[in-house]
PDB file of N, CA and C in Angstrom:
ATOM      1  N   UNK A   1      52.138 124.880 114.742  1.00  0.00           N
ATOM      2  CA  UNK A   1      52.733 124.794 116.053  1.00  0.00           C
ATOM      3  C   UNK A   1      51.716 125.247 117.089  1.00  0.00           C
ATOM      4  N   UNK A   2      51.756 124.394 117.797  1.00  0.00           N
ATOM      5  CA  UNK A   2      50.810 124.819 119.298  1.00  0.00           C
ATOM      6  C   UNK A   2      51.631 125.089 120.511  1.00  0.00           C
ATOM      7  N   UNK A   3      51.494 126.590 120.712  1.00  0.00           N
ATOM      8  CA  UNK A   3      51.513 126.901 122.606  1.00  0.00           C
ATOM      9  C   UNK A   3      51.461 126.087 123.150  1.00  0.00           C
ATOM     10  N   UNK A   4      52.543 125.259 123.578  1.00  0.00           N
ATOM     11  CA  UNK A   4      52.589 124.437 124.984  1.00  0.00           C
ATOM     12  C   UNK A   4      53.001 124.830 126.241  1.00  0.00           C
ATOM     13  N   UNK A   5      53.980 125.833 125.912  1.00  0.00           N
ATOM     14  CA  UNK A   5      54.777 126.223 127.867  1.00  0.00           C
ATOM     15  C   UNK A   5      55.203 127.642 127.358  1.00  0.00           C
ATOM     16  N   UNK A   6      55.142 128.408 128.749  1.00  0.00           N
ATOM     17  CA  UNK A   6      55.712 129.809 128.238  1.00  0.00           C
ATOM     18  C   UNK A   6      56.152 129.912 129.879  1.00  0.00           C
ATOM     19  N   UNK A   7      57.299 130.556 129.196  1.00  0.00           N
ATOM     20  CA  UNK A   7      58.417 130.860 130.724  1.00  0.00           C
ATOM     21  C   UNK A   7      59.036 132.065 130.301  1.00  0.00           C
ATOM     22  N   UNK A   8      59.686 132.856 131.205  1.00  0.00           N
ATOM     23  CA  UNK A   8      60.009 134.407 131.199  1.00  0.00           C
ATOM     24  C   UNK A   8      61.573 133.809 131.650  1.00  0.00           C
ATOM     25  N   UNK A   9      62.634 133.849 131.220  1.00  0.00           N
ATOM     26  CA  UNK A   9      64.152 134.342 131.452  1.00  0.00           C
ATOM     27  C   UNK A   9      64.623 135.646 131.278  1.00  0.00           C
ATOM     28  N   UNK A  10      65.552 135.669 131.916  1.00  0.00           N
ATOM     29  CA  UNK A  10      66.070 137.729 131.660  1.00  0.00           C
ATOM     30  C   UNK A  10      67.758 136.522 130.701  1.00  0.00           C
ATOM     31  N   UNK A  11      67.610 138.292 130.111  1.00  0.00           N
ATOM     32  CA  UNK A  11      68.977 138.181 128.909  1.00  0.00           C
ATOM     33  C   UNK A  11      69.941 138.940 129.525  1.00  0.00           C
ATOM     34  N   UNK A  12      70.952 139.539 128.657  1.00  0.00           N
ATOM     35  CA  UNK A  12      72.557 140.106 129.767  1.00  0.00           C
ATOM     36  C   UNK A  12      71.951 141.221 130.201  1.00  0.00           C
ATOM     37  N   UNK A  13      71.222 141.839 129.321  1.00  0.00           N
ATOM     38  CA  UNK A  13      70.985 143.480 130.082  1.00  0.00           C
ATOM     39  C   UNK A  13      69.438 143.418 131.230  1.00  0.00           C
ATOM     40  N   UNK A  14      69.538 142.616 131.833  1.00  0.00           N
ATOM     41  CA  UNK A  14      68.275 142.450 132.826  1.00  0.00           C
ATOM     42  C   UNK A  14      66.872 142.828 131.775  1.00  0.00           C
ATOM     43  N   UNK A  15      66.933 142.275 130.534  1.00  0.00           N
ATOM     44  CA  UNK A  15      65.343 142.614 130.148  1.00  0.00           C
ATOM     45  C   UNK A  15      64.499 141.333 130.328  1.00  0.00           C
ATOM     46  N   UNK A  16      63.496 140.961 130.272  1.00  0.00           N
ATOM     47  CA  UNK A  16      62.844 139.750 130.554  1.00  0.00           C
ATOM     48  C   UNK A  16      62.853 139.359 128.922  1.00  0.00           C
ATOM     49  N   UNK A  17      63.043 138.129 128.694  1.00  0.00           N
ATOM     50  CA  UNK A  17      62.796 137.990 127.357  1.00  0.00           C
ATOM     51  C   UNK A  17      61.574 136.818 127.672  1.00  0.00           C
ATOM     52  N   UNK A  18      60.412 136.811 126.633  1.00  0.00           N
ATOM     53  CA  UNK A  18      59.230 135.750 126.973  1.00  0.00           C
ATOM     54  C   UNK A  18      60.174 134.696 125.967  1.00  0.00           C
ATOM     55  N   UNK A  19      59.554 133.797 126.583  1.00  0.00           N
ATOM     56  CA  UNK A  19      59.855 132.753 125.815  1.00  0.00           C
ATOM     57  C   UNK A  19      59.227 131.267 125.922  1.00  0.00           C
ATOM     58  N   UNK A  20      58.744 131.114 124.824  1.00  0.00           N
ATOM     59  CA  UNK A  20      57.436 129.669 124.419  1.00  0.00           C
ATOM     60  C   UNK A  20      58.168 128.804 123.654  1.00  0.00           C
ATOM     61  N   UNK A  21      57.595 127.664 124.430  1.00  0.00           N
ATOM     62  CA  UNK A  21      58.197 126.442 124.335  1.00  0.00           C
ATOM     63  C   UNK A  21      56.933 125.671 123.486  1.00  0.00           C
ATOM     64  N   UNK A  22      57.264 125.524 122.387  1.00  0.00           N
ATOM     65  CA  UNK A  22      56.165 124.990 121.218  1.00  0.00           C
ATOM     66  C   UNK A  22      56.808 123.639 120.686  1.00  0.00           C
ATOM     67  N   UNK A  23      55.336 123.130 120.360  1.00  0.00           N
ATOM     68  CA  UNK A  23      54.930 121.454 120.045  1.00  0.00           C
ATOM     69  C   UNK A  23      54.968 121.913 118.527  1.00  0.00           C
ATOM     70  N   UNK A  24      55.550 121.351 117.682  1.00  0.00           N
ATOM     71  CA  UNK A  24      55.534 121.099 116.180  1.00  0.00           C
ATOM     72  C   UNK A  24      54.451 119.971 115.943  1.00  0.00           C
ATOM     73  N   UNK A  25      53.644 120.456 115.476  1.00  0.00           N
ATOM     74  CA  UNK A  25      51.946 119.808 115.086  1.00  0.00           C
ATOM     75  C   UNK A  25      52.372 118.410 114.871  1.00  0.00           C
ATOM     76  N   UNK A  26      53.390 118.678 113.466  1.00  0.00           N
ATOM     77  CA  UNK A  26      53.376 117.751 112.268  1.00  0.00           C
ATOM     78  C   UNK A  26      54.813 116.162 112.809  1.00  0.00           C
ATOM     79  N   UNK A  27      55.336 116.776 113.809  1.00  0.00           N
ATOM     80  CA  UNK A  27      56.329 115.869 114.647  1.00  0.00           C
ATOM     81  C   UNK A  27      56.353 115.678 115.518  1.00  0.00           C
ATOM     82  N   UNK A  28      55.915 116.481 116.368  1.00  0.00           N
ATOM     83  CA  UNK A  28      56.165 115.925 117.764  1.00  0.00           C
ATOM     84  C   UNK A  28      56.969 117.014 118.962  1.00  0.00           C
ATOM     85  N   UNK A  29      57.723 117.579 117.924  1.00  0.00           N
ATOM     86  CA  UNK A  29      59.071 118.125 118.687  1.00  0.00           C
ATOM     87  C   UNK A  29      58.959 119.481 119.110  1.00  0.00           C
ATOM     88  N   UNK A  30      59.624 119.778 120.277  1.00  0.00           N
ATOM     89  CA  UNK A  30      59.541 120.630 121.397  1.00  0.00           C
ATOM     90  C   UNK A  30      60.619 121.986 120.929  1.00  0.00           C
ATOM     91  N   UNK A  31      60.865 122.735 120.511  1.00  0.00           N
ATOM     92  CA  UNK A  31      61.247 124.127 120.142  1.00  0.00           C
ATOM     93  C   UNK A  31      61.160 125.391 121.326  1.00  0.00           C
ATOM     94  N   UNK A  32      62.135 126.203 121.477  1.00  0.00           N
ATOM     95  CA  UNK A  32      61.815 127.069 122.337  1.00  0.00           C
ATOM     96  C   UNK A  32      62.157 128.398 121.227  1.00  0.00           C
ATOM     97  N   UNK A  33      61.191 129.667 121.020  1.00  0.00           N
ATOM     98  CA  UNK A  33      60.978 130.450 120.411  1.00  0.00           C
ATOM     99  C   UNK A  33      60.827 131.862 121.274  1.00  0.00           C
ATOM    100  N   UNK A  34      61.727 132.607 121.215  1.00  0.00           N
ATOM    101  CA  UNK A  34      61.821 134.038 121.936  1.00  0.00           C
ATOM    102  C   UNK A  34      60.644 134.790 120.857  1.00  0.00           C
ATOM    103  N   UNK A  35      59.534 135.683 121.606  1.00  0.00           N
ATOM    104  CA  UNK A  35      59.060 136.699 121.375  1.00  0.00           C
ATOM    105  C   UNK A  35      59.709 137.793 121.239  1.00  0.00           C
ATOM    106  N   UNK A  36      60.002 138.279 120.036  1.00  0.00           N
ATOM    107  CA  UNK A  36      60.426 139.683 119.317  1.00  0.00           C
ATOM    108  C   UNK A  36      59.410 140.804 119.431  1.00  0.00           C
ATOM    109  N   UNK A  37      58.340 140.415 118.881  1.00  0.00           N
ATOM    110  CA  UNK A  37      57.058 141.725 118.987  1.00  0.00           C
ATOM    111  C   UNK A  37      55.987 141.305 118.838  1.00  0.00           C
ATOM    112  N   UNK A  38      54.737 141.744 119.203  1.00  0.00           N
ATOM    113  CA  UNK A  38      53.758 141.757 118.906  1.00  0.00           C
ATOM    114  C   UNK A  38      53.226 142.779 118.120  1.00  0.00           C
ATOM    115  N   UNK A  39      52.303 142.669 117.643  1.00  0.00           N
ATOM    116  CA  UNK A  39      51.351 143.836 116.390  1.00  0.00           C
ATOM    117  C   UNK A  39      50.335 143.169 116.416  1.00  0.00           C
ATOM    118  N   UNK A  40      48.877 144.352 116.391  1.00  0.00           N
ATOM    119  CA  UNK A  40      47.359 143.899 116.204  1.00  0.00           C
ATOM    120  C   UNK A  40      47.331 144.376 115.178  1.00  0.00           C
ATOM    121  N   UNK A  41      46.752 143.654 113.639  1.00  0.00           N
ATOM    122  CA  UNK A  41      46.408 143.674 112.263  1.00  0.00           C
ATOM    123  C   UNK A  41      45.025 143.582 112.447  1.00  0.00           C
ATOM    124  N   UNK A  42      44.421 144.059 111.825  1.00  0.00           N
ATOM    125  CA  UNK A  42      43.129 144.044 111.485  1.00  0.00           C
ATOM    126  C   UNK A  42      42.169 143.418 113.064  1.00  0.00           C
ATOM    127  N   UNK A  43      42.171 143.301 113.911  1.00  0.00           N
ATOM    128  CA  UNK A  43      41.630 143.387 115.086  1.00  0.00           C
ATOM    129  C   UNK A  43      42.168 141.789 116.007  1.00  0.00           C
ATOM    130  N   UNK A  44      43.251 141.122 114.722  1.00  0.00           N
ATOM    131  CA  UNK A  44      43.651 140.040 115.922  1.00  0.00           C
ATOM    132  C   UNK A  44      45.415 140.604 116.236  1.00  0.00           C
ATOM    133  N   UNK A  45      45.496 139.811 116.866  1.00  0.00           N
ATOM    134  CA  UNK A  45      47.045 139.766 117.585  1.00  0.00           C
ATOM    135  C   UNK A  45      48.053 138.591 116.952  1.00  0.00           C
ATOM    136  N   UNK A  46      49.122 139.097 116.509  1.00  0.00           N
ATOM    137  CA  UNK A  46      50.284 138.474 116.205  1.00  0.00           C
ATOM    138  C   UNK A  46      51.161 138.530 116.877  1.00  0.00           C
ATOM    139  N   UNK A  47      52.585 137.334 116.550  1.00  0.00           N
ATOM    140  CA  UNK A  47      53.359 137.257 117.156  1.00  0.00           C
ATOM    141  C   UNK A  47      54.845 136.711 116.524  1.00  0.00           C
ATOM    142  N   UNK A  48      55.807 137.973 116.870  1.00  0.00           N
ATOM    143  CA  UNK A  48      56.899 137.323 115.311  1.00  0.00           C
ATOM    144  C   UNK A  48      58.264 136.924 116.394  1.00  0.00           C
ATOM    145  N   UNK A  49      58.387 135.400 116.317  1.00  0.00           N
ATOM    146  CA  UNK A  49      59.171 134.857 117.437  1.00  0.00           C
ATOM    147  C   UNK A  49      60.023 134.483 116.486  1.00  0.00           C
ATOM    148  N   UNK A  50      61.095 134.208 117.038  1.00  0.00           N
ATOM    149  CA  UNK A  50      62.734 133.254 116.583  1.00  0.00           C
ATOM    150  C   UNK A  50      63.243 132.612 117.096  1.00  0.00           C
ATOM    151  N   UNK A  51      63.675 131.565 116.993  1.00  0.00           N
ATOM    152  CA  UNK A  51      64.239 130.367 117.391  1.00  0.00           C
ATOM    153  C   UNK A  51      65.196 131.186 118.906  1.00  0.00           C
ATOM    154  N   UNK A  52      64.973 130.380 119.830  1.00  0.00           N
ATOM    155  CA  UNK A  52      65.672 131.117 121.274  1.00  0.00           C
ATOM    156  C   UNK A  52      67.455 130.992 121.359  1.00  0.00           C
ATOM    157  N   UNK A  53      67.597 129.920 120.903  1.00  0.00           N
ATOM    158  CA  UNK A  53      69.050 129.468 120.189  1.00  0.00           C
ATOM    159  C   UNK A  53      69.814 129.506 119.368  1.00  0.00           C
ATOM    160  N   UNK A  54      69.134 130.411 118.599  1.00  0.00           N
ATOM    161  CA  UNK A  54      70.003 131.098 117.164  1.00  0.00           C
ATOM    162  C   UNK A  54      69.879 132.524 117.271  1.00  0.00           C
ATOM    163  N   UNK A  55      70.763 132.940 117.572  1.00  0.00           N
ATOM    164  CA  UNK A  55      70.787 134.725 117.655  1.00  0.00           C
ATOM    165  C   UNK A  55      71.251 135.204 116.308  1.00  0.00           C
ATOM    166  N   UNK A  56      72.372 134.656 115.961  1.00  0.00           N
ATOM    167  CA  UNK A  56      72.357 135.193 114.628  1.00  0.00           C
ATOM    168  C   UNK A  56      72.049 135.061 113.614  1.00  0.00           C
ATOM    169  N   UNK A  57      70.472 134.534 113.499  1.00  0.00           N
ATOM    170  CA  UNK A  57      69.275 134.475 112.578  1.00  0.00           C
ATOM    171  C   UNK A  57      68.132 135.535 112.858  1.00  0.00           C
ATOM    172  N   UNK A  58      68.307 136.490 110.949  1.00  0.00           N
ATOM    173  CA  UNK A  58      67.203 137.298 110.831  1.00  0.00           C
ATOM    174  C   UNK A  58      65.578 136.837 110.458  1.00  0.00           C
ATOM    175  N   UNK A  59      65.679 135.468 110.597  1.00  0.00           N
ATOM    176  CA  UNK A  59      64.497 134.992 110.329  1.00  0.00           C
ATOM    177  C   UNK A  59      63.539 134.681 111.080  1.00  0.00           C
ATOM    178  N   UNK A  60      62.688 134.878 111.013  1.00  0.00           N
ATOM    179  CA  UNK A  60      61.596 134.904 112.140  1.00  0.00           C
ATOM    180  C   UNK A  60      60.259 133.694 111.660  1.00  0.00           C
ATOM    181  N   UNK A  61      59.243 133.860 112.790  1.00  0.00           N
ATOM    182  CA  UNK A  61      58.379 133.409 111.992  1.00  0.00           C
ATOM    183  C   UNK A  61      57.056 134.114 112.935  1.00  0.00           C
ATOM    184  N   UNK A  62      55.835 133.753 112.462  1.00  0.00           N
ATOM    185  CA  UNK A  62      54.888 134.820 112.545  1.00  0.00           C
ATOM    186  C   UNK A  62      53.580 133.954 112.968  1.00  0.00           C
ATOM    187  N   UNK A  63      53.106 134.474 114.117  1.00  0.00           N
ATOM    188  CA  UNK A  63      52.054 132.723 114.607  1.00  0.00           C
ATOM    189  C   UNK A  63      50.741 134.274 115.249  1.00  0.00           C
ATOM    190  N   UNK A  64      49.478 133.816 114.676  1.00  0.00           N
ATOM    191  CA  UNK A  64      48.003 134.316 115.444  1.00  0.00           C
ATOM    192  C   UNK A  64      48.001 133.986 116.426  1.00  0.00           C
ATOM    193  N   UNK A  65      47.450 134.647 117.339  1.00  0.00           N
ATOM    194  CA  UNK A  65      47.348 134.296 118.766  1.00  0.00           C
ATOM    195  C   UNK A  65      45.279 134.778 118.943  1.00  0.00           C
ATOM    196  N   UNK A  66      45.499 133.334 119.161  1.00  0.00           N
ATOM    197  CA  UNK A  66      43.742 133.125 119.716  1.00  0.00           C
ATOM    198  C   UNK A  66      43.823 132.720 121.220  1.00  0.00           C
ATOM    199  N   UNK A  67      42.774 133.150 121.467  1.00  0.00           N
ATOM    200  CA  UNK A  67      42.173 132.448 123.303  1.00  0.00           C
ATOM    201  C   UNK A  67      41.231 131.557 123.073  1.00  0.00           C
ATOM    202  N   UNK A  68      41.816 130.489 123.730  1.00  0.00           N
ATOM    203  CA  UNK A  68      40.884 129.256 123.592  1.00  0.00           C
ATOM    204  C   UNK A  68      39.480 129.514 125.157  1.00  0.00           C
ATOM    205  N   UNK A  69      39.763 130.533 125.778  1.00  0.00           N
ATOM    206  CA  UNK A  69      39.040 130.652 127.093  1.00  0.00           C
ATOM    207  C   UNK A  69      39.817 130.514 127.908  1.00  0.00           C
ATOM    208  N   UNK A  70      41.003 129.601 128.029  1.00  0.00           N
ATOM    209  CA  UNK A  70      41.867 129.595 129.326  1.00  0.00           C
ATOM    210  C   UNK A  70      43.371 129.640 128.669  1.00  0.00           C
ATOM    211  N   UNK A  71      43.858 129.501 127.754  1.00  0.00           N
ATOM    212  CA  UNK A  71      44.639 129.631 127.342  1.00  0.00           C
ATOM    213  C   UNK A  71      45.345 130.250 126.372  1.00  0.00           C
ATOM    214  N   UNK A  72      46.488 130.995 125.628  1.00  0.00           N
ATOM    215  CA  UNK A  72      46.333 131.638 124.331  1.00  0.00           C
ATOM    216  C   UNK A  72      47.465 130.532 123.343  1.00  0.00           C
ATOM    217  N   UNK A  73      46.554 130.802 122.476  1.00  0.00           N
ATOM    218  CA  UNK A  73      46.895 129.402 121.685  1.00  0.00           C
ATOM    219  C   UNK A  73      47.570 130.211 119.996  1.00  0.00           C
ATOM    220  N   UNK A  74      48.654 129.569 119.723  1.00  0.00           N
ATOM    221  CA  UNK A  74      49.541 129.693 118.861  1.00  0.00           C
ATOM    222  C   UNK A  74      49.497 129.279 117.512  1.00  0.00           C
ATOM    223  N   UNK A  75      48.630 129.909 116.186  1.00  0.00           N
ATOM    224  CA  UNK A  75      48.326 129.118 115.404  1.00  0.00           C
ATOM    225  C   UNK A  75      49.157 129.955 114.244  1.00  0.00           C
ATOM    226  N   UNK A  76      49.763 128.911 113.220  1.00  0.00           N
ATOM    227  CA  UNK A  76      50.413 129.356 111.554  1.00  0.00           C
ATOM    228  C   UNK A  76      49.336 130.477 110.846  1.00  0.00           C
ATOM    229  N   UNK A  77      49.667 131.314 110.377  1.00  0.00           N
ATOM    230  CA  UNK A  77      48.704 132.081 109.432  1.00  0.00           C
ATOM    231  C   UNK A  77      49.022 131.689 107.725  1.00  0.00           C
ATOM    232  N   UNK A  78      48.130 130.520 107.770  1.00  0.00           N
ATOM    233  CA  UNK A  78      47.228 129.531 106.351  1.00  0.00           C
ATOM    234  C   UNK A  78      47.125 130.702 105.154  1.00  0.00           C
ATOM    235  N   UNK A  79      45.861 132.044 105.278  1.00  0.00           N
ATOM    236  CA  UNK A  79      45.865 132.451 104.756  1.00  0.00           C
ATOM    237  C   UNK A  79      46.976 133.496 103.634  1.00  0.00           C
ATOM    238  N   UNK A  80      47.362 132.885 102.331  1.00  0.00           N
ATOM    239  CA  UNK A  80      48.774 133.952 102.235  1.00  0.00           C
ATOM    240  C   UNK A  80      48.564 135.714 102.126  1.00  0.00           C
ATOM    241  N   UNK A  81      46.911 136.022 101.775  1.00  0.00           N
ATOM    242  CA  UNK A  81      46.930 137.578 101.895  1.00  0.00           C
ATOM    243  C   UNK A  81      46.965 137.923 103.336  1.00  0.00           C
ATOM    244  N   UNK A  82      46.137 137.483 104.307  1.00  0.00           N
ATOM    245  CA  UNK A  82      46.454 137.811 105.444  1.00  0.00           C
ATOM    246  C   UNK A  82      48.321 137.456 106.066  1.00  0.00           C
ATOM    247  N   UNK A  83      48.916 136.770 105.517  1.00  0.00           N
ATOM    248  CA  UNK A  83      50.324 136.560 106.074  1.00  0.00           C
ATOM    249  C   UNK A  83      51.038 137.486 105.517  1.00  0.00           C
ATOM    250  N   UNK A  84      50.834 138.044 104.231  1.00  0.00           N
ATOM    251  CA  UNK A  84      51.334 139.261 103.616  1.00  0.00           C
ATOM    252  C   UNK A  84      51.300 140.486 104.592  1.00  0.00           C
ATOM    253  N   UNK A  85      50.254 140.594 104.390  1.00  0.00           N
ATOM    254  CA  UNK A  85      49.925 141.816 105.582  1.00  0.00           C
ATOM    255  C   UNK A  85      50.822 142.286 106.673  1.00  0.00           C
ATOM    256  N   UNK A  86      50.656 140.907 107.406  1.00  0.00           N
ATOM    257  CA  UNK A  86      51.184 140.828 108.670  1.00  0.00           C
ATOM    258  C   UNK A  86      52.549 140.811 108.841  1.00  0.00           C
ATOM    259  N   UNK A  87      53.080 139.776 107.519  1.00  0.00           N
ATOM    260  CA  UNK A  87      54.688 140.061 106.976  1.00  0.00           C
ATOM    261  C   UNK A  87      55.582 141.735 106.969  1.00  0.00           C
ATOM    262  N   UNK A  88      54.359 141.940 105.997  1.00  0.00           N
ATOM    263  CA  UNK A  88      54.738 143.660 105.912  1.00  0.00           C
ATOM    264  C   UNK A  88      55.170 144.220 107.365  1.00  0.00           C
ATOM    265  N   UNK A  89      54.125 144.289 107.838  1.00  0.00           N
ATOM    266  CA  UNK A  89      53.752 145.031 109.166  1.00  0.00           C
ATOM    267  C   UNK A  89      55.358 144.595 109.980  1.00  0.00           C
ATOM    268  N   UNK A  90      55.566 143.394 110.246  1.00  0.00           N
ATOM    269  CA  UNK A  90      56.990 143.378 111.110  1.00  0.00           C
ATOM    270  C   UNK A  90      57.938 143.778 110.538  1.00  0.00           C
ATOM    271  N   UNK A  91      57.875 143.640 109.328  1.00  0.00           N
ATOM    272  CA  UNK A  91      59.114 143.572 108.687  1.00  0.00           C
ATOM    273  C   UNK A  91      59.361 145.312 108.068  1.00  0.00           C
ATOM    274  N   UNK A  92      58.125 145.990 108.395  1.00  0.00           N
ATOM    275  CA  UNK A  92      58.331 147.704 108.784  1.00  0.00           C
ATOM    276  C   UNK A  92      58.827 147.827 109.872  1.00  0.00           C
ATOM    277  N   UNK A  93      58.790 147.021 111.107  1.00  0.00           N
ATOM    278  CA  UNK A  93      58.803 147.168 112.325  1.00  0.00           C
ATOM    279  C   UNK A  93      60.382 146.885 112.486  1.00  0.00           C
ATOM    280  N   UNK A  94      60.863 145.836 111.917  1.00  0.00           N
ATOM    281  CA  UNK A  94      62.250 144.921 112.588  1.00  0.00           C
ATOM    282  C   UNK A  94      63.085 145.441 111.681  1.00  0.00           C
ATOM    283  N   UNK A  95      63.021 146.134 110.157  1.00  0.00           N
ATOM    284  CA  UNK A  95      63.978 146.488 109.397  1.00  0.00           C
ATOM    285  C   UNK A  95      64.095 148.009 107.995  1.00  0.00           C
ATOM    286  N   UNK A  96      63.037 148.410 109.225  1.00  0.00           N
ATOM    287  CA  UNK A  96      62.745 149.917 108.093  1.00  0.00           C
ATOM    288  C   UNK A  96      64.068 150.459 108.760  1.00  0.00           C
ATOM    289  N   UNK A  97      64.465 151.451 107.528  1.00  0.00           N
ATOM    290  CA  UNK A  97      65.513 151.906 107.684  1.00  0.00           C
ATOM    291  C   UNK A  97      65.123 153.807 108.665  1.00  0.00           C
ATOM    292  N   UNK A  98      66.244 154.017 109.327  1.00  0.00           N
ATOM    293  CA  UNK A  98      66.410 155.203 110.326  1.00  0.00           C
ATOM    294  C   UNK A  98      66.551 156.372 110.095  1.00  0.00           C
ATOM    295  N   UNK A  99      65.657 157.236 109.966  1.00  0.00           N
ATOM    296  CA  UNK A  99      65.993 158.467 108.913  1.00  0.00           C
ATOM    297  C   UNK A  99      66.824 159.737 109.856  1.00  0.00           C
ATOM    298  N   UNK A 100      67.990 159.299 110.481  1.00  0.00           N
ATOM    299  CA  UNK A 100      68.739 160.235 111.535  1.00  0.00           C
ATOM    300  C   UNK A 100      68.596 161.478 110.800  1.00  0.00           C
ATOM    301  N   UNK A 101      68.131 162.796 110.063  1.00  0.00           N
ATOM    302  CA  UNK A 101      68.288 163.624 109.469  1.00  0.00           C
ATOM    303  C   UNK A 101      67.176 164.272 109.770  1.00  0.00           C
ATOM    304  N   UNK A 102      66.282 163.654 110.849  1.00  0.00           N
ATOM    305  CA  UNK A 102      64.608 164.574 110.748  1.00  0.00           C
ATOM    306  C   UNK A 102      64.890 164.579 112.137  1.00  0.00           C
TER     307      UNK A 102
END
């Protein structure tokens, strides 16, 4: 999927939610994907977005973010040890459990 459009809407509680409007490589088709979080792994930048239209989906998906020089461009992470990694890393982030007792 490639970065095509990115636009900022606010959600009910006035937060800005980002939100990118991505080209599916392999079809054609136009998707809009809310930004959940970012995390820097090993010195690049990720990005674990979800479909903007399905709220009640825990599934995400997880795209590198490169600069092409003028733009930041949205690429699949190919490699599966590096997607591991990076898997981990959100998925400490979006569903480690709360240790209310400390």
């Amino acid at each position: 999927m490639a970065d095509e459009l990115n636009k900022e809407i606010e959600n009910e509680e006035d937060e800005e939610v980002e939100i990118f409007t991505l080209t599916d490589e392999d079809t054609g088709e136009e998707l809009d994907f809310e930004l959940l979080a970012e995390g820097e792994i090993d010195g690049r930048l990720y990005y674990a977005m979800a479909p903007a239209d399905d709220e009640d989906n825990e599934e995400y998906v997880i795209l590198r973010v490169t600069d092409d020089g003028e733009d930041k461009v949205l690429e699949s992470v190919e490699d599966d040890e590096e997607f591991d990694k990076v898997e981990d890393y959100f998925n400490d982030l979006f569903f480690s459990e709360v240790d209310y007792d400390n």
